[in-house]
Every structure is written in structure tokens, then in C-alpha cells.
Protein backbone atom coordinates (compact mmCIF):
# COMPACT_ATOMS: atom_id res chain seq x y z
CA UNK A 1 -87.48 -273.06 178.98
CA UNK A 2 -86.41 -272.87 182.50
CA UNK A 3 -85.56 -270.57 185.67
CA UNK A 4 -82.41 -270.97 185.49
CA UNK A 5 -82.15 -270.01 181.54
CA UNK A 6 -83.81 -267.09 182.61
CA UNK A 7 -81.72 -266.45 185.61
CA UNK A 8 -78.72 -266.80 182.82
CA UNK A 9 -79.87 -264.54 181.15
CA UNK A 10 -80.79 -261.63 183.86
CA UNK A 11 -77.00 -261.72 185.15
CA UNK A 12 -76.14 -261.76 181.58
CA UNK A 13 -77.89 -258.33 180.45
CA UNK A 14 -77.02 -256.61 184.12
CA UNK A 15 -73.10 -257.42 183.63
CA UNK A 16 -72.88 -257.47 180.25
CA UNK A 17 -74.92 -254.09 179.27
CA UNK A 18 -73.22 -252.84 182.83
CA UNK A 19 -77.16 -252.01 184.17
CA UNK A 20 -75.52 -250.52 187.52
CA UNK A 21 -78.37 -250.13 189.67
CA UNK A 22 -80.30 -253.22 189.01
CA UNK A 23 -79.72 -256.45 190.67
CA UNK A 24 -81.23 -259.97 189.22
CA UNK A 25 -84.09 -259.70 191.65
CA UNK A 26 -85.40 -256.68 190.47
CA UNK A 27 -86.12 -258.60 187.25
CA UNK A 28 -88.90 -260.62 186.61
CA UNK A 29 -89.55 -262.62 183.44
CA UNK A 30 -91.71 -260.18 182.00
CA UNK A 31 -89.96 -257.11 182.43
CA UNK A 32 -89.93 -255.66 179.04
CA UNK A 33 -86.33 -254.62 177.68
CA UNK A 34 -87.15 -251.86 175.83
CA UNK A 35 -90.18 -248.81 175.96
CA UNK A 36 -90.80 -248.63 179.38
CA UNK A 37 -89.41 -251.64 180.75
CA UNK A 38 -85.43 -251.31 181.35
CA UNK A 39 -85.35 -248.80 178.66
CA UNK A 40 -83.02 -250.43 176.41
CA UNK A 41 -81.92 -249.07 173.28
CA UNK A 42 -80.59 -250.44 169.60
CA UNK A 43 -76.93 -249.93 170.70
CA UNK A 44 -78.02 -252.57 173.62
CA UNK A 45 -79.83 -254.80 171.42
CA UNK A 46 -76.65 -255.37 169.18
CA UNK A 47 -74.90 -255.67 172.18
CA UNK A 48 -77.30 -258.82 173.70
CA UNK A 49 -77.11 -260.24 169.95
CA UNK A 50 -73.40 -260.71 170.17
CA UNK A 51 -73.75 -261.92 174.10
CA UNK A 52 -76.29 -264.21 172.98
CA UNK A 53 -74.10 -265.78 170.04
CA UNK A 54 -71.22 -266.25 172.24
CA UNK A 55 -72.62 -267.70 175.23
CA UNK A 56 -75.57 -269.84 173.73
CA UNK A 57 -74.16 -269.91 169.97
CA UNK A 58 -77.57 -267.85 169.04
CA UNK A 59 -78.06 -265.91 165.73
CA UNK A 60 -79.82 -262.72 165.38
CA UNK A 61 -80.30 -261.24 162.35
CA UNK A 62 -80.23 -257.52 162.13
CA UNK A 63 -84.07 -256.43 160.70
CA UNK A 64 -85.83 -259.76 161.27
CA UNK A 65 -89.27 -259.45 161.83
CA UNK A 66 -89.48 -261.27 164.97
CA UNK A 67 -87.50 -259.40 166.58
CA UNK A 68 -89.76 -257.14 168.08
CA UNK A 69 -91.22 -260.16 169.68
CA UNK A 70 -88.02 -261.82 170.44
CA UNK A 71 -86.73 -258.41 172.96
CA UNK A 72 -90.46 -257.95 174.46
CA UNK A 73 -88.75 -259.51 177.16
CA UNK A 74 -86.90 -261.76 179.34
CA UNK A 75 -89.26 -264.71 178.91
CA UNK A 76 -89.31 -264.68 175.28
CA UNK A 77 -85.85 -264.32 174.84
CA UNK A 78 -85.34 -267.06 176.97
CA UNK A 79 -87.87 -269.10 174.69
CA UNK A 80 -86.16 -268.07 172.09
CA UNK A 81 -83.05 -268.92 173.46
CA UNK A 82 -83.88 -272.18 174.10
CA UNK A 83 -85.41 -272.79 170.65
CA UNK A 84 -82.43 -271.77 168.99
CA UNK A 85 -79.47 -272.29 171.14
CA UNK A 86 -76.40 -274.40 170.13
CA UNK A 87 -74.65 -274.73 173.14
């Protein structure tokens, strides 16, 4: 996994989920998405599923397990990214 997946990703979630007030650098890889964090909710999470299948070709299945782990935040999305990604 690198920086720049994880930069990807930041300018992904700001424009994507239209986070006005936030900037990449006020993201680090550990910021958690949701509960606390950038206080994302399960509208957003469908929303980054789809983002993520488009731009990376990445599957997430509504009610897996992992999940939970998956969203804790940008880092392991980006690990999971990379795992999983088919372009």
C-alpha cells in the first residue's frame, strides 16, 4: 500500500462525498471514517462502495463482516484497496 493510494483515496472521499470544509491535509491515514472520526454515515458508505468499484474495480458487499474493519479508516481501506483492486 502506498502514499499515494492513500492520497487517492483522501481526494476521492472529500470530492466525491462533497466533505466541504476538509482539505486532503487535514486527513491523516488513521482518521477514522465513521464514530468520531469524519462522522460518516451508511448513506456515505454506499456511496464510497460504488466510488471504490468504479475507480479501482473494488467489490463491497453490503453486510460483510469485515466491513467494520474495512471503513475504520483511511489506511485500511487503502489496504484493502490494494488487496482487492482490479485496476
Amino acid at each position: 500500500m502506498s502514499d499515494d493510494l492513500i492520497s487517492q483515496l483522501k481526494t476521492m472521499l472529500i470530492d466525491g462525498l462533497r466533505l466541504e470544509d476538509i482539505v486532503p491535509d487535514d486527513l491523516s491515514a488513521d482518521t477514522p471514517l465513521f464514530n468520531g472520526g469524519l462522522g460518516l454515515d451508511s448513506i456515505d458508505a454506499l456511496e464510497i462502495g460504488v466510488m471504490l468499484d468504479r475507480q479501482f474495480g473494488v467489490k463491497v458487499t453490503s453486510g460483510d463482516e469485515k466491513n467494520n474493519q474495512i471503513f475504520a479508516s483511511l489506511r485500511s481501506l487503502a489496504e484493502f484497496v490494494s488487496a482487492n483492486r482490479t485496476r
